[in-house]
PDB file of N, CA and C in Angstrom:
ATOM      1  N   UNK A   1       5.885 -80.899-108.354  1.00  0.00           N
ATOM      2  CA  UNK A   1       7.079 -80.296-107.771  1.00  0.00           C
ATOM      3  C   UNK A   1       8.130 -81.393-107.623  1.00  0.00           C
ATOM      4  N   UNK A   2       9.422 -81.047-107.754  1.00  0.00           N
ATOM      5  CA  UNK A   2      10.718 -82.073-107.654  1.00  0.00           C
ATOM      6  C   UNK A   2      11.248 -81.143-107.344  1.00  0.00           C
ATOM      7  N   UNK A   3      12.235 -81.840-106.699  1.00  0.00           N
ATOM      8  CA  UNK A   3      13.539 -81.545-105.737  1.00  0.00           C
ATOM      9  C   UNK A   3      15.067 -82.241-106.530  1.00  0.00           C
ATOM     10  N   UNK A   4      16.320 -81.460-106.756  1.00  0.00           N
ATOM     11  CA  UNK A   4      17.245 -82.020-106.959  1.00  0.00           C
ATOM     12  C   UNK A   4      18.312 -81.203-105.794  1.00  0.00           C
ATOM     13  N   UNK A   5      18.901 -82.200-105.435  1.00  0.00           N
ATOM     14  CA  UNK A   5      19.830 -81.852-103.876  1.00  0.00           C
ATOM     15  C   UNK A   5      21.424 -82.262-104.515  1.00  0.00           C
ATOM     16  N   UNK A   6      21.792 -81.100-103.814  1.00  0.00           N
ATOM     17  CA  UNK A   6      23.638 -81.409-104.359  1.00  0.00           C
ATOM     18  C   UNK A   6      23.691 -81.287-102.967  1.00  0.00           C
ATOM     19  N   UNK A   7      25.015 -81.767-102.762  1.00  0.00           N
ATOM     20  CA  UNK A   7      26.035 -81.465-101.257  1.00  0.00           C
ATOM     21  C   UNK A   7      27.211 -81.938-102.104  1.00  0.00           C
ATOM     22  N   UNK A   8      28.090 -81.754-101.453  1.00  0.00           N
ATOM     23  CA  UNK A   8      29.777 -81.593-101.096  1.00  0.00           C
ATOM     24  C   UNK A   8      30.222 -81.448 -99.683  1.00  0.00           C
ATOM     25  N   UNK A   9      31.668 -81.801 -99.618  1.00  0.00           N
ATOM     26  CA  UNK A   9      32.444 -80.939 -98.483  1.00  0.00           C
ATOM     27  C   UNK A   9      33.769 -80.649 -99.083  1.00  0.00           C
ATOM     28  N   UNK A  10      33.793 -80.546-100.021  1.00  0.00           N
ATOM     29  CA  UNK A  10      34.739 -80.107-101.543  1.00  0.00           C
ATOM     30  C   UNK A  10      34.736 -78.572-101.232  1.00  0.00           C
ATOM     31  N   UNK A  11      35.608 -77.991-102.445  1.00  0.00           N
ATOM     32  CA  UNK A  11      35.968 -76.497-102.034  1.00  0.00           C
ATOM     33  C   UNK A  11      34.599 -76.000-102.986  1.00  0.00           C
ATOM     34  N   UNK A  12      33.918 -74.669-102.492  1.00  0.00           N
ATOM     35  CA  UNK A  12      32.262 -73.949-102.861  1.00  0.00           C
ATOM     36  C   UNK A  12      32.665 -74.161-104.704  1.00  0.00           C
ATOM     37  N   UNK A  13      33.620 -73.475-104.901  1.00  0.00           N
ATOM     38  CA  UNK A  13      33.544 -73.229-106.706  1.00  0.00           C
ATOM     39  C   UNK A  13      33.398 -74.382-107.427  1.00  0.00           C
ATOM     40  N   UNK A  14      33.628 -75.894-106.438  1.00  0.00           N
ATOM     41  CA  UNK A  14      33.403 -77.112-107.374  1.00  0.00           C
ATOM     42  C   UNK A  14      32.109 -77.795-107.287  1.00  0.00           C
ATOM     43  N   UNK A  15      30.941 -77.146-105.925  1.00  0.00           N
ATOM     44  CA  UNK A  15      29.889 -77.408-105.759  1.00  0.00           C
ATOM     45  C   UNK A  15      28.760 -76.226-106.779  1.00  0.00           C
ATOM     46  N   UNK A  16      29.959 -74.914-106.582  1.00  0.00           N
ATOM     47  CA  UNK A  16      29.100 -74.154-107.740  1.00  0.00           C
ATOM     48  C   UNK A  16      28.868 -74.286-109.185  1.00  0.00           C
ATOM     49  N   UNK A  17      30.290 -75.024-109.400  1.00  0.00           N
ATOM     50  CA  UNK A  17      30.100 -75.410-110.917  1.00  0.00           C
ATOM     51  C   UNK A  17      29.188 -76.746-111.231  1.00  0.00           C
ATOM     52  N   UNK A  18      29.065 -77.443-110.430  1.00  0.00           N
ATOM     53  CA  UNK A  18      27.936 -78.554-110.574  1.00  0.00           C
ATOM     54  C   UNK A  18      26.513 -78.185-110.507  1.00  0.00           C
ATOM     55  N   UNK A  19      26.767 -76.992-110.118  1.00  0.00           N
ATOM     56  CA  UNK A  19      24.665 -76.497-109.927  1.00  0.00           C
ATOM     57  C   UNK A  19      24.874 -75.908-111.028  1.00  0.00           C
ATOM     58  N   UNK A  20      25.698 -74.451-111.563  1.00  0.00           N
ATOM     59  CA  UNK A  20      25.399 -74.374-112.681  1.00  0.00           C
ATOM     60  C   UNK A  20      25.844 -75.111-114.158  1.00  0.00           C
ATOM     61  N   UNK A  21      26.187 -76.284-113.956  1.00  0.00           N
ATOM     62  CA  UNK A  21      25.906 -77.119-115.221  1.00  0.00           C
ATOM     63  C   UNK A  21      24.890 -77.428-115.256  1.00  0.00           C
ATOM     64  N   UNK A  22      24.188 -78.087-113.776  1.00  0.00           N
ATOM     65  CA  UNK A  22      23.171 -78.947-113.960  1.00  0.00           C
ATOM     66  C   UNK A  22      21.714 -77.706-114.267  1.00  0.00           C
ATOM     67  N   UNK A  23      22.176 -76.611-114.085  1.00  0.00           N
ATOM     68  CA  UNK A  23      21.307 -75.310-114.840  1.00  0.00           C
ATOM     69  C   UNK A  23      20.681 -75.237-116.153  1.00  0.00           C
ATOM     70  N   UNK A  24      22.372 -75.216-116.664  1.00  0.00           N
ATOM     71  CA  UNK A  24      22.384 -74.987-118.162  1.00  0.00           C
ATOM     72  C   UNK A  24      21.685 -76.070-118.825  1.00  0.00           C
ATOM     73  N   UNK A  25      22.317 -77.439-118.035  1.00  0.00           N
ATOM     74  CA  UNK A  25      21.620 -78.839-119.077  1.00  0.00           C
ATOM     75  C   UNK A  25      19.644 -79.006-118.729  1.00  0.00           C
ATOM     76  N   UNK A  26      19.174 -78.019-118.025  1.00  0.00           N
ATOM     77  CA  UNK A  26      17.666 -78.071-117.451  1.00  0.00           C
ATOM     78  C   UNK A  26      17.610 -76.763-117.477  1.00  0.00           C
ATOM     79  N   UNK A  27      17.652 -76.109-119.030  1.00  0.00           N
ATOM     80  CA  UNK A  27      17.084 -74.971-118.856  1.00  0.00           C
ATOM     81  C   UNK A  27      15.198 -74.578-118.920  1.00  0.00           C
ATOM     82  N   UNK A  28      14.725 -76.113-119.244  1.00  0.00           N
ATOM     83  CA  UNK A  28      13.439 -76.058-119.544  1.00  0.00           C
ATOM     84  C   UNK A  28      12.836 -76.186-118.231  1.00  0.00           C
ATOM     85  N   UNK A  29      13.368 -75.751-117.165  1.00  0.00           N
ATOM     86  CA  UNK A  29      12.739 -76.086-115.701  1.00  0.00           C
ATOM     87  C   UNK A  29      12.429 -74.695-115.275  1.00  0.00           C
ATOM     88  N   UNK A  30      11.030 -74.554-113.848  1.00  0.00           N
ATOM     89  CA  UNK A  30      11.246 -73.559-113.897  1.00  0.00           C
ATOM     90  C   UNK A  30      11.704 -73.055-111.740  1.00  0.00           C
ATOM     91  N   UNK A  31      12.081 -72.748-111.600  1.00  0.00           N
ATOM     92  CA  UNK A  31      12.355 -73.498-109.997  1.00  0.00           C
ATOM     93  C   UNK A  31      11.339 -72.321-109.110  1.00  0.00           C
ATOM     94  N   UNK A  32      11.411 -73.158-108.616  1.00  0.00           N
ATOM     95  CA  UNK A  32      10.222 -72.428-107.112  1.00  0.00           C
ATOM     96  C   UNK A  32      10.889 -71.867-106.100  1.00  0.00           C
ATOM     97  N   UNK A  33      11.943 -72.483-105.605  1.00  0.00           N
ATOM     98  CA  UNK A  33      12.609 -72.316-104.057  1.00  0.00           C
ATOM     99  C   UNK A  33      13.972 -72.972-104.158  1.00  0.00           C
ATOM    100  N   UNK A  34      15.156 -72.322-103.431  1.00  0.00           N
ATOM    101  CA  UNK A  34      16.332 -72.855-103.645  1.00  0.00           C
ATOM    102  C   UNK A  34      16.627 -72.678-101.812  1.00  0.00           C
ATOM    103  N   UNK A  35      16.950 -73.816-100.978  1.00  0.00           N
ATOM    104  CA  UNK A  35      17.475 -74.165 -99.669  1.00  0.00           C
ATOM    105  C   UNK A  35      18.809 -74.287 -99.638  1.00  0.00           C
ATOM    106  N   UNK A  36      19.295 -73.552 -98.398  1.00  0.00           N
ATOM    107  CA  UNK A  36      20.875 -74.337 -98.028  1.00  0.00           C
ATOM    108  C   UNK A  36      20.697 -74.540 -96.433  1.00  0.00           C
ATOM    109  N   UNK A  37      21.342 -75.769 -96.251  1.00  0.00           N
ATOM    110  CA  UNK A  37      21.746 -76.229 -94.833  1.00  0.00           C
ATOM    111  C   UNK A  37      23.238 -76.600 -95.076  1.00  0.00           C
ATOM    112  N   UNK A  38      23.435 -76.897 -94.098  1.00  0.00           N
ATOM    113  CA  UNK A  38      24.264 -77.970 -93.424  1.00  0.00           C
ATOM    114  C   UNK A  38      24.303 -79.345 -92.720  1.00  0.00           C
ATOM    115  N   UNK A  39      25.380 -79.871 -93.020  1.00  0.00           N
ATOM    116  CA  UNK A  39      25.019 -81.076 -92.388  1.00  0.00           C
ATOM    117  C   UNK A  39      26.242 -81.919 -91.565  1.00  0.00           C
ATOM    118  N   UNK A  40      26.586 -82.408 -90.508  1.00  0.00           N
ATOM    119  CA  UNK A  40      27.506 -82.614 -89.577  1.00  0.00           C
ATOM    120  C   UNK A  40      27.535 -84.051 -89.712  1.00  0.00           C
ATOM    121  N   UNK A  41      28.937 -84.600 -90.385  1.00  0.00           N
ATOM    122  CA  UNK A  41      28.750 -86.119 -89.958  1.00  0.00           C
ATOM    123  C   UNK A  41      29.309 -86.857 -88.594  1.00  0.00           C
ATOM    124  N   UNK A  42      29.922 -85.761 -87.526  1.00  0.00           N
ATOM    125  CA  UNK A  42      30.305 -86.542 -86.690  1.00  0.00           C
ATOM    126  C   UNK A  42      31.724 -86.914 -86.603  1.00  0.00           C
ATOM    127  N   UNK A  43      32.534 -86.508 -87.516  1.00  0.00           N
ATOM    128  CA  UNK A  43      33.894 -86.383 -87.442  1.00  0.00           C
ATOM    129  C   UNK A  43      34.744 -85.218 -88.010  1.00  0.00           C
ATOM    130  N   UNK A  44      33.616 -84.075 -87.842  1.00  0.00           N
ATOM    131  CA  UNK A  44      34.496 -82.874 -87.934  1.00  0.00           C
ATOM    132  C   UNK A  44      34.484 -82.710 -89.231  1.00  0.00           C
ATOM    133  N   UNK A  45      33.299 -83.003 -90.258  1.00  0.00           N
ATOM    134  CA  UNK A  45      33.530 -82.656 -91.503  1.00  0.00           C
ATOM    135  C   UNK A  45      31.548 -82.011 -91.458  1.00  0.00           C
ATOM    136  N   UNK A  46      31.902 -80.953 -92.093  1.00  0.00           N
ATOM    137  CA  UNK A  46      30.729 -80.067 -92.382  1.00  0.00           C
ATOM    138  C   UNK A  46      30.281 -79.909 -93.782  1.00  0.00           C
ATOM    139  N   UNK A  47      28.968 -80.735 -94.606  1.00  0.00           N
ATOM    140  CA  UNK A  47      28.770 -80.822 -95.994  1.00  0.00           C
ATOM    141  C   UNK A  47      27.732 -79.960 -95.752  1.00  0.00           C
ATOM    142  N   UNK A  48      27.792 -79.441 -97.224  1.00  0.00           N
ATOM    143  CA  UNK A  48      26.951 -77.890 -97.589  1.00  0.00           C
ATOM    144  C   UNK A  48      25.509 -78.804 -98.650  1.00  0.00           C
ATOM    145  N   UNK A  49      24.669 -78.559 -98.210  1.00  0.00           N
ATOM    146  CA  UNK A  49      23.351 -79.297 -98.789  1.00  0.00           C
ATOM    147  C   UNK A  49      22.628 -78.151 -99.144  1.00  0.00           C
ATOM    148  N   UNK A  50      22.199 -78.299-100.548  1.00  0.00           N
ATOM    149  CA  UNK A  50      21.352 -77.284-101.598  1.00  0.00           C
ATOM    150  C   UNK A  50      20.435 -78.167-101.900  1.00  0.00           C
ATOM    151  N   UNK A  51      19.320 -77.536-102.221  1.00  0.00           N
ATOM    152  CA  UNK A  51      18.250 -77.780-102.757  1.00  0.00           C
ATOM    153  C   UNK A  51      17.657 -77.064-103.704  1.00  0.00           C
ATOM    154  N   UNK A  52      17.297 -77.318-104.851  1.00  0.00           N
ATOM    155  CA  UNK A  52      16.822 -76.749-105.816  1.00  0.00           C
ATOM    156  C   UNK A  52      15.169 -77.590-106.272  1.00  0.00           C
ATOM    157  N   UNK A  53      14.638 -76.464-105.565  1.00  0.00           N
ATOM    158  CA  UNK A  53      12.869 -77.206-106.106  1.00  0.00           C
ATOM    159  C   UNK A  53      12.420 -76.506-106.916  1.00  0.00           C
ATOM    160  N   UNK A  54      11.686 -77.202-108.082  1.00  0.00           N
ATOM    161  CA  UNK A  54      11.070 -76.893-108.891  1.00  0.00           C
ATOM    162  C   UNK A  54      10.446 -78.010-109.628  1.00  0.00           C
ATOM    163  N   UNK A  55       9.625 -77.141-111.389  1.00  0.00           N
ATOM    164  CA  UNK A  55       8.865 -78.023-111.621  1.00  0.00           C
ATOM    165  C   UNK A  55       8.935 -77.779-112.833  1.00  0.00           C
ATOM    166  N   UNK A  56       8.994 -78.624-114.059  1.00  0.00           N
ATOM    167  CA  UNK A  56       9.171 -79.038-115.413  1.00  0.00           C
ATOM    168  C   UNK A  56       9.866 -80.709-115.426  1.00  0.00           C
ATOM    169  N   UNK A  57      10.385 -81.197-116.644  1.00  0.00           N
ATOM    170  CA  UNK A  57      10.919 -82.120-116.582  1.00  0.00           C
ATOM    171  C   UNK A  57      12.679 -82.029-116.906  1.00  0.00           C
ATOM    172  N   UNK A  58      13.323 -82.973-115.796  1.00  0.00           N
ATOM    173  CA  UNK A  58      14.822 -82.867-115.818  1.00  0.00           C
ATOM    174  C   UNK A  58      15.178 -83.366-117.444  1.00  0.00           C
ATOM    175  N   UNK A  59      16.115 -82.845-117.901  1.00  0.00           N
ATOM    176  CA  UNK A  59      16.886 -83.250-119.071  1.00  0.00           C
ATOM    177  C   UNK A  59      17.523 -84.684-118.325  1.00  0.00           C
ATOM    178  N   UNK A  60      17.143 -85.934-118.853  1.00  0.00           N
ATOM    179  CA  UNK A  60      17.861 -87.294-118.812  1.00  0.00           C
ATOM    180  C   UNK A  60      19.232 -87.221-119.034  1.00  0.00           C
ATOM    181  N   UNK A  61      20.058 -88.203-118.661  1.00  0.00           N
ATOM    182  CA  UNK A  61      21.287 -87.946-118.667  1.00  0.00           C
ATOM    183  C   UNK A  61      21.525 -88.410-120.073  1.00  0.00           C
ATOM    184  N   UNK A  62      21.127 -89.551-120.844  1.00  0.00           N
ATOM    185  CA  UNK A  62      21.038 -90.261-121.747  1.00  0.00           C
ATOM    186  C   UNK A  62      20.840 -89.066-123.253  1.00  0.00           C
ATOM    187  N   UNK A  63      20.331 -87.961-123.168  1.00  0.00           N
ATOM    188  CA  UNK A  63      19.461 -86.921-123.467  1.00  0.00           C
ATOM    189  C   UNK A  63      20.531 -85.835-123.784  1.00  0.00           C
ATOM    190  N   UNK A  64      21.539 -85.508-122.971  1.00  0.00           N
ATOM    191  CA  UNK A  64      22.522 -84.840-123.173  1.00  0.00           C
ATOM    192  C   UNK A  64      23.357 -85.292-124.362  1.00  0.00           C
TER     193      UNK A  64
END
């Protein structure tokens, strides 16, 4: 099992378009469980934390 975690505190459609690229380029994966939190740094800024677990092997960046 692996875990790949995005966050932002960017606007949602630029955190959405980074999960589904990183989709398309790992389509050989197959995922188990997808998490969302939040996360507070303490000066009034609120980042959105995803998790995407699953299990196959990530496409390398080198690979693309």
């Amino acid at each position: 099992m692996r875990v790949k975690v995005f966050s932002n505190r960017r606007d949602t459609p630029e955190l959405e378009a980074e999960i589904n690229s990183w989709l398309t380029s790992n389509s050989n994966i197959q995922i188990s469980h997808v998490k969302q939190s939040y996360a507070y740094d303490g000066k009034r800024v609120f980042y959105t934390l995803i998790s995407i677990w699953y299990t196959g092997q990530q496409t390398k960046v080198a690979d693309l």
